[in-house]
N, C-alpha and C. Protein backbone atom coordinates (compact mmCIF):
# COMPACT_ATOMS: atom_id res chain seq x y z
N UNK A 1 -6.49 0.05 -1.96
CA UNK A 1 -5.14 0.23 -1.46
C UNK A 1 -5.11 -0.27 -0.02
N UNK A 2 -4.13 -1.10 0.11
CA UNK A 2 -4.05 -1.61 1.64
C UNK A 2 -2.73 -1.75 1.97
N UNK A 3 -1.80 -1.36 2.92
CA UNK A 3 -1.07 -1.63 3.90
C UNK A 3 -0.64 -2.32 4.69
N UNK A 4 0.24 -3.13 4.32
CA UNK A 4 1.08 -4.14 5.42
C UNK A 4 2.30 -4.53 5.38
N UNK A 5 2.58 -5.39 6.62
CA UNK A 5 4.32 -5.46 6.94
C UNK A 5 4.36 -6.73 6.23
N UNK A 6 5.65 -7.17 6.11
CA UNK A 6 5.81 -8.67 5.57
C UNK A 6 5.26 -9.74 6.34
N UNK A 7 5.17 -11.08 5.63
CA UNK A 7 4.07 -11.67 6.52
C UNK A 7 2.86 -11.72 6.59
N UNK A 8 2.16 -10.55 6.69
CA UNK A 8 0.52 -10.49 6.75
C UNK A 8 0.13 -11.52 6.06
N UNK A 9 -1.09 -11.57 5.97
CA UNK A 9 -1.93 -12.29 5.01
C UNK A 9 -3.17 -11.25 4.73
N UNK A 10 -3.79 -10.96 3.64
CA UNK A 10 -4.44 -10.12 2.94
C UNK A 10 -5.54 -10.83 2.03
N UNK A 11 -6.95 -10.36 3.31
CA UNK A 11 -8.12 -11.48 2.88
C UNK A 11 -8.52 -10.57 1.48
N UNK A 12 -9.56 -11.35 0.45
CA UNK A 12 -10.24 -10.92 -0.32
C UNK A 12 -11.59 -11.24 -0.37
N UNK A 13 -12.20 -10.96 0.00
CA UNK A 13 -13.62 -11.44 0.95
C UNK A 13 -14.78 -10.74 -0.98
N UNK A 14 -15.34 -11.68 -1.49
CA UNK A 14 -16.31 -11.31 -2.60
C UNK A 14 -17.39 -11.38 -1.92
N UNK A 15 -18.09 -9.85 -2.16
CA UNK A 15 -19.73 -9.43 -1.54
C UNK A 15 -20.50 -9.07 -2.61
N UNK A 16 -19.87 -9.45 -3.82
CA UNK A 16 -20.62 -8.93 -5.00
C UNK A 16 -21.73 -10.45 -5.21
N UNK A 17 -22.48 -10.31 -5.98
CA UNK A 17 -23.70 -11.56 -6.78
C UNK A 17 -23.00 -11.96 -7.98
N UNK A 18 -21.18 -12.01 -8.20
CA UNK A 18 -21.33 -12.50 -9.17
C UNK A 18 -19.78 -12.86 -8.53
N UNK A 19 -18.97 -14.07 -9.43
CA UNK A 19 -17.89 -14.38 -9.24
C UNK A 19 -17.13 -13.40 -9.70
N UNK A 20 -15.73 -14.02 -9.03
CA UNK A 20 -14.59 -12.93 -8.70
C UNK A 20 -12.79 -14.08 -9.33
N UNK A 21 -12.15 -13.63 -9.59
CA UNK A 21 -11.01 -13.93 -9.68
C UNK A 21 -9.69 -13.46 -9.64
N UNK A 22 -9.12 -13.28 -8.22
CA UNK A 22 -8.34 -12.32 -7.96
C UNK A 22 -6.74 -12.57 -8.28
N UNK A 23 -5.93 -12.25 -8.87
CA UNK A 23 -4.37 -12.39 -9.69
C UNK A 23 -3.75 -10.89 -9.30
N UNK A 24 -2.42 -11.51 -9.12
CA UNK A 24 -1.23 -11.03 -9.81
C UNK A 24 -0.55 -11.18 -10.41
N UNK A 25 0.34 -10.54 -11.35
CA UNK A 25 1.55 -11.03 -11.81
C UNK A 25 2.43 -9.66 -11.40
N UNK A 26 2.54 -9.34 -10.56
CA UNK A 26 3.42 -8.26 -9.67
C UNK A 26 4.74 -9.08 -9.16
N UNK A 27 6.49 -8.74 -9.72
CA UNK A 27 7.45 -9.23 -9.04
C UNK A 27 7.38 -9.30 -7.87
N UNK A 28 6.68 -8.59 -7.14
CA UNK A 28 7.20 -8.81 -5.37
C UNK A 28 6.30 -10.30 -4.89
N UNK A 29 4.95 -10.20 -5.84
CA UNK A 29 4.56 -11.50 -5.49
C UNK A 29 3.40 -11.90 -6.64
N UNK A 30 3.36 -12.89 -7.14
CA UNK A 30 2.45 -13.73 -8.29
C UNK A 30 1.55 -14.98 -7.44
N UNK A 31 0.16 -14.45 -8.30
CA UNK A 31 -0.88 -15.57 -6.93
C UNK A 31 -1.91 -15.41 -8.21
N UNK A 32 -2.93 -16.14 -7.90
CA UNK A 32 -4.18 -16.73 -8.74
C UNK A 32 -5.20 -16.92 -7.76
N UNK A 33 -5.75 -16.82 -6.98
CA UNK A 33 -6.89 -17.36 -6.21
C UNK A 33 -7.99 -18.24 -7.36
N UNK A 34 -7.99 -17.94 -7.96
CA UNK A 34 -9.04 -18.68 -9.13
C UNK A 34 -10.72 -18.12 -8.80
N UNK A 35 -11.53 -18.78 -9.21
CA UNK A 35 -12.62 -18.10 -9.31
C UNK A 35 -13.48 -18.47 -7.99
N UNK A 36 -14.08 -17.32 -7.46
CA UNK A 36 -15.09 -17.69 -6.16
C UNK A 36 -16.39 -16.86 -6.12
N UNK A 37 -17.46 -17.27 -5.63
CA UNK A 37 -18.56 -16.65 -5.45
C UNK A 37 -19.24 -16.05 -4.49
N UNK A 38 -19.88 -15.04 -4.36
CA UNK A 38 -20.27 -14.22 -3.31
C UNK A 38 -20.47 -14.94 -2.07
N UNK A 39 -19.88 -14.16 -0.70
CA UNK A 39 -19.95 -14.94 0.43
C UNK A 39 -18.38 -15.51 0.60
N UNK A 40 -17.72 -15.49 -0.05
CA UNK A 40 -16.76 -16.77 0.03
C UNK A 40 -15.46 -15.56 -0.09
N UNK A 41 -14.46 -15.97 0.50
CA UNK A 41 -13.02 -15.08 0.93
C UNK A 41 -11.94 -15.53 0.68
N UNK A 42 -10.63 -15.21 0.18
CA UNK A 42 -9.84 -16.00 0.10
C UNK A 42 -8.10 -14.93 0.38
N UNK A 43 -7.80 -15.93 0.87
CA UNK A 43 -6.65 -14.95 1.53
C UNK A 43 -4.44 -15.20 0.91
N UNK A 44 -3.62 -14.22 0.66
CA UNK A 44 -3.11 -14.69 0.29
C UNK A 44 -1.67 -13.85 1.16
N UNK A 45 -0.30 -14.39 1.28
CA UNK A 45 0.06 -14.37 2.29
C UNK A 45 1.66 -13.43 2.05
N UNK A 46 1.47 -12.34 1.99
CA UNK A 46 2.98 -11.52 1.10
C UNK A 46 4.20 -11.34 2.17
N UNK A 47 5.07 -12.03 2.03
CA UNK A 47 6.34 -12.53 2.02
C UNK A 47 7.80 -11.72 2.14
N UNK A 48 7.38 -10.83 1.03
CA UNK A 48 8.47 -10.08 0.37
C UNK A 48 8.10 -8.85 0.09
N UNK A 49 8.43 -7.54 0.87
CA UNK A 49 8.66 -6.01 0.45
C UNK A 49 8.45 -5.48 -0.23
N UNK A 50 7.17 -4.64 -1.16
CA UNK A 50 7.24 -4.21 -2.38
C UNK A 50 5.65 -3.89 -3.10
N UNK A 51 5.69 -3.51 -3.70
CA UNK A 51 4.12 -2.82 -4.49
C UNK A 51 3.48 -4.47 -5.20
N UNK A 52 2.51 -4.23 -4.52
CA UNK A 52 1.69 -5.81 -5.64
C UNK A 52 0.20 -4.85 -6.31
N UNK A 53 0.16 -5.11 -7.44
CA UNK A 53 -0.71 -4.62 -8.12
C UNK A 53 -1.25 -5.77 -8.72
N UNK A 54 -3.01 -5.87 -8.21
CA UNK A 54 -3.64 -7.10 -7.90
C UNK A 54 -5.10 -6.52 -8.77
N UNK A 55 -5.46 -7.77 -9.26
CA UNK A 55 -6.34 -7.48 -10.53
C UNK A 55 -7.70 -8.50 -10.57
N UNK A 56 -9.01 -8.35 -11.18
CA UNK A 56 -9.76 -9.53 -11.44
C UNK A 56 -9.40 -10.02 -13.24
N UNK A 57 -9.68 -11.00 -13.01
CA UNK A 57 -9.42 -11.89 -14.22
C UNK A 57 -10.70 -11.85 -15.26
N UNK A 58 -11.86 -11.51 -14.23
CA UNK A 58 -13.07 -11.65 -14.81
C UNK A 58 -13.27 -10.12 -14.78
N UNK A 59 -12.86 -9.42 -14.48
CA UNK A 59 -13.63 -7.72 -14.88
C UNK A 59 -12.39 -6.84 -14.37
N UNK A 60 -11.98 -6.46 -15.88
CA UNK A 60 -10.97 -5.75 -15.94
C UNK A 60 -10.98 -4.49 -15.61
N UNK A 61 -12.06 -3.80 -15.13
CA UNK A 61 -12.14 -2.70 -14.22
C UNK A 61 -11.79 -2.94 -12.54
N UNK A 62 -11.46 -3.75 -12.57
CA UNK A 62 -11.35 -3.87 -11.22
C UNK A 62 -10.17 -4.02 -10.71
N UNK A 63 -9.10 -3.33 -9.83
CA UNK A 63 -8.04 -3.25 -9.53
C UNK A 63 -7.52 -2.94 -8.29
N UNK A 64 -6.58 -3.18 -7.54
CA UNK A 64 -5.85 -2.69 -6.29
C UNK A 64 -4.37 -3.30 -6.03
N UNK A 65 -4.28 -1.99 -4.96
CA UNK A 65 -2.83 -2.66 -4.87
C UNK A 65 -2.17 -2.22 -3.30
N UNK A 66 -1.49 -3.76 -2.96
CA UNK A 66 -1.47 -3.90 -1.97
C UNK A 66 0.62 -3.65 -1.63
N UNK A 67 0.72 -2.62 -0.98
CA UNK A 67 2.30 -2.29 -0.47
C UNK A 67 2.50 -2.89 0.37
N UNK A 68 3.57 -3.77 0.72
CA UNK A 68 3.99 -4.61 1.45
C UNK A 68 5.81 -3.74 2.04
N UNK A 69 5.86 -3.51 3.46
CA UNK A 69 6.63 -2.79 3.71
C UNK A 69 7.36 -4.55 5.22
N UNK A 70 9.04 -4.17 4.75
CA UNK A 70 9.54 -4.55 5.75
C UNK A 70 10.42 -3.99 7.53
N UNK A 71 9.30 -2.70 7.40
CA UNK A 71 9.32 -2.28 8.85
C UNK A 71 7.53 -1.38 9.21
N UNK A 72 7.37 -1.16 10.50
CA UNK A 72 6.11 -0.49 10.65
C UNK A 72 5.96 0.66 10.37
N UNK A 73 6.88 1.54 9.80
CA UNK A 73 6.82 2.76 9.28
C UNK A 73 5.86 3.38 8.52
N UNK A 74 4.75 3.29 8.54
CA UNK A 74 3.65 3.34 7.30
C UNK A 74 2.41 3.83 7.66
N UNK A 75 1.57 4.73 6.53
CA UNK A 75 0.60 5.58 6.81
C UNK A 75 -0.37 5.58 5.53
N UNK A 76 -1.70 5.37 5.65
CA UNK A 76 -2.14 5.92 4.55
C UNK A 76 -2.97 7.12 5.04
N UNK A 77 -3.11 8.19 4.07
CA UNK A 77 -3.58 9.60 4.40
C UNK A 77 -5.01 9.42 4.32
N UNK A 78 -5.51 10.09 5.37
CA UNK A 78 -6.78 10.48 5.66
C UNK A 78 -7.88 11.63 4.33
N UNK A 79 -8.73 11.76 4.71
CA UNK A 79 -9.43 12.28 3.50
C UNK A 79 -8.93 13.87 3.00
N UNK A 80 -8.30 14.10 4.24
CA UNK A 80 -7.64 15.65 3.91
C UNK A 80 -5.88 15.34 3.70
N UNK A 81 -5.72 14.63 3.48
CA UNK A 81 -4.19 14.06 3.13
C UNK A 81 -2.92 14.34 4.63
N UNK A 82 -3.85 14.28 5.59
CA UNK A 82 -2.93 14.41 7.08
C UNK A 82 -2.93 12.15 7.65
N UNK A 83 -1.73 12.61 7.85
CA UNK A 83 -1.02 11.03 8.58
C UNK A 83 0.24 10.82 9.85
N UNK A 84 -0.26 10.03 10.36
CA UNK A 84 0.44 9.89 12.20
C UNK A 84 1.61 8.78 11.54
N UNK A 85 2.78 9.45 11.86
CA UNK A 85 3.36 8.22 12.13
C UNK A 85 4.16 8.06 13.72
N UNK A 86 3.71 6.84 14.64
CA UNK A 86 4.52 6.93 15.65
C UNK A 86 5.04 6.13 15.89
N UNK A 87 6.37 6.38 16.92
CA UNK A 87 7.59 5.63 16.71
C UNK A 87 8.50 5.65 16.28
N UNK A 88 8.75 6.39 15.52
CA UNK A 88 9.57 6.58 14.41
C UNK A 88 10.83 6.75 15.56
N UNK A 89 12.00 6.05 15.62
CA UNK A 89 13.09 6.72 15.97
C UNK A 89 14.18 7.70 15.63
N UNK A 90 14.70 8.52 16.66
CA UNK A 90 15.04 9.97 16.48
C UNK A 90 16.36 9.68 15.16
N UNK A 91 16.59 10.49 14.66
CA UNK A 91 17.44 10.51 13.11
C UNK A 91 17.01 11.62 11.88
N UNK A 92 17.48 10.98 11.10
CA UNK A 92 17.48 11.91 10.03
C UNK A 92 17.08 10.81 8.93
N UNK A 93 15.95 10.67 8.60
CA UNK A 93 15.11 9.38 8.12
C UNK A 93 14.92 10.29 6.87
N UNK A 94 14.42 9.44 5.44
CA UNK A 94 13.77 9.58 4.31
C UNK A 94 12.70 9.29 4.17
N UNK A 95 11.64 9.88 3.96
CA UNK A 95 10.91 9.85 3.83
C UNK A 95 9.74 9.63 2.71
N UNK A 96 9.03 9.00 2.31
CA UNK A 96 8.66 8.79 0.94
C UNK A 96 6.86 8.56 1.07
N UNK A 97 6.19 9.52 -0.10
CA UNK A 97 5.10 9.28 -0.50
C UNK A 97 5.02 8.65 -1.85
N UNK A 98 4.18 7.66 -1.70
CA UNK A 98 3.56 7.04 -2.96
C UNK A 98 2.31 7.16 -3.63
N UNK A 99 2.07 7.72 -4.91
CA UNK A 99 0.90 7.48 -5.69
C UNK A 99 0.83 6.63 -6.78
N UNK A 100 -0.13 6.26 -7.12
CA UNK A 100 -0.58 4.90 -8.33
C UNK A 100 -0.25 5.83 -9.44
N UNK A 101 -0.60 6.79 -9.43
CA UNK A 101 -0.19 7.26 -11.24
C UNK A 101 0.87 8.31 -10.73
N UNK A 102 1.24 8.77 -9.86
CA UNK A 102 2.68 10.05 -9.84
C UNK A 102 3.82 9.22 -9.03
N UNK A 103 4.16 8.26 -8.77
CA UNK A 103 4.71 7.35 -8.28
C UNK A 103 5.67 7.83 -7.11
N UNK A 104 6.57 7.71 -6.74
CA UNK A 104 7.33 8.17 -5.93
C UNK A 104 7.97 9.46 -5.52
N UNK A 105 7.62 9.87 -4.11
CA UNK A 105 8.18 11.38 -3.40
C UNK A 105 8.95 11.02 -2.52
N UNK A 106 10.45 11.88 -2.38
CA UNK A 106 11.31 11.32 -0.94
C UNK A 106 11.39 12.28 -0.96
N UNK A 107 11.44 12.67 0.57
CA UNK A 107 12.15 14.04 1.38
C UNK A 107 13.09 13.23 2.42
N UNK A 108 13.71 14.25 2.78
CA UNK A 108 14.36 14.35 4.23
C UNK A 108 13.72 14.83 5.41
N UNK A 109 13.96 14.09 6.86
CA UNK A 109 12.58 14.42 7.61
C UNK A 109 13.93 14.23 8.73
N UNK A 110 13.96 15.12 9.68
CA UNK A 110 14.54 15.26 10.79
C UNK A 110 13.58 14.63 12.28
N UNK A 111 13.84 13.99 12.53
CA UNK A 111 12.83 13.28 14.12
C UNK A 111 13.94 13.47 15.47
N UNK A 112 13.58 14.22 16.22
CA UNK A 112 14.18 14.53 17.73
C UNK A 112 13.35 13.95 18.64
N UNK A 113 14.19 13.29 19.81
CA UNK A 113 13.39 12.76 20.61
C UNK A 113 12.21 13.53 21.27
N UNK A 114 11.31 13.33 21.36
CA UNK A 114 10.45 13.33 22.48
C UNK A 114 9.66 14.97 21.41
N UNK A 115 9.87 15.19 20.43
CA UNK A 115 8.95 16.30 19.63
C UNK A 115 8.73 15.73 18.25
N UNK A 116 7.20 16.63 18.18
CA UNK A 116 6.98 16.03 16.72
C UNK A 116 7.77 16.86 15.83
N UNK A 117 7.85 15.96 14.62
CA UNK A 117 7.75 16.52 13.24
C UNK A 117 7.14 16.47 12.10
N UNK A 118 7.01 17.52 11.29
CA UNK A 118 5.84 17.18 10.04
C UNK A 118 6.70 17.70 9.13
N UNK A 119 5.79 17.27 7.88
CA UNK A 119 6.70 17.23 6.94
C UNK A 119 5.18 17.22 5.84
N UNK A 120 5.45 18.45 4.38
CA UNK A 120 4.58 18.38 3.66
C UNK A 120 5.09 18.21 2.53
N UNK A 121 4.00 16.79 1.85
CA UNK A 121 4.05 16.45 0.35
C UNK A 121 3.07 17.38 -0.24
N UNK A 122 3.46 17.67 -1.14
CA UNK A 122 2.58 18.49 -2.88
C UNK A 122 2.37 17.56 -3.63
N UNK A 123 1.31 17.12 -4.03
CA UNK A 123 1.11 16.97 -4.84
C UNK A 123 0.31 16.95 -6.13
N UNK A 124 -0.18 16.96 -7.27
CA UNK A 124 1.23 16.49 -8.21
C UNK A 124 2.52 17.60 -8.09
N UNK A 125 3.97 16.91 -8.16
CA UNK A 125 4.95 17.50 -7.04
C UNK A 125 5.52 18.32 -8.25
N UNK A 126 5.75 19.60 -7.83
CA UNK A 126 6.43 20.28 -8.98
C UNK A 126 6.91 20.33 -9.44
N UNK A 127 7.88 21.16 -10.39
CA UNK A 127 8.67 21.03 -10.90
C UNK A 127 9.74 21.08 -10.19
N UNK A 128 11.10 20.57 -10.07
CA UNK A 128 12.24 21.00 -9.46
C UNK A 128 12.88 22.22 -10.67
N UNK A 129 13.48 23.48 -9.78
CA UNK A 129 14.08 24.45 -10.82
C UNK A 129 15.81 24.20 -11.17
């Protein structure tokens, strides 16, 4: 799982002893790097806003996926599920966690100047009553 704004470019660097072939066919963006061998990196350059779920061609256990966000708003959680976001300007912002298999959480998150705020996801998120 990796993190970035539009634009980036997002290396794939193979350290394994055996070739690699890295694809998508994800709407936000479709790429092929084709096949490469240990030592060797190849980088590809996301454009457009949105979840890419990125795969090998040669070993179907192998998977990731790269979120492509069009502002800096963004966090991935630490090993105890705590995350900084700063900057954020003052408002009444939505807020949203993402998981690969429970997919989307929005709250409402209040930000005042010059104090923090936190805000806690559950998850897997309960039931609503």
């Amino acid at each position: 799982m990796v993190a970035v704004t539009v634009g980036s470019t997002v290396d794939f660097p193979n350290d394994d002893p055996i070739y690699h072939n890295v694809f998508s066919l994800s709407r936000t963006k479709t790429f092929d790097l084709g096949r490469f061998p240990k030592g060797k990196s190849r980088g590809e350059r996301f454009d457009k806003a949105g979840v890419v779920k990125v795969f090998c061609q040669i070993h179907s256990h192998m998977s990731a996926t790269v979120m492509v966000f069009d502002h800096p708003w963004f966090a991935i959680p630490d090993e105890q599920g705590m995350f900084d976001l700063s900057g954020v300007p003052p408002g009444t912002h939505q807020i949203t966690a993402w998981h690969e298999r429970l997919g989307d959480t929005t709250l409402p998150l209040r930000v005042d100047a010059g104090r923090p705020a936190t805000i806690d996801f559950v998850l897997p998120v309960p039931a609503q009553p």
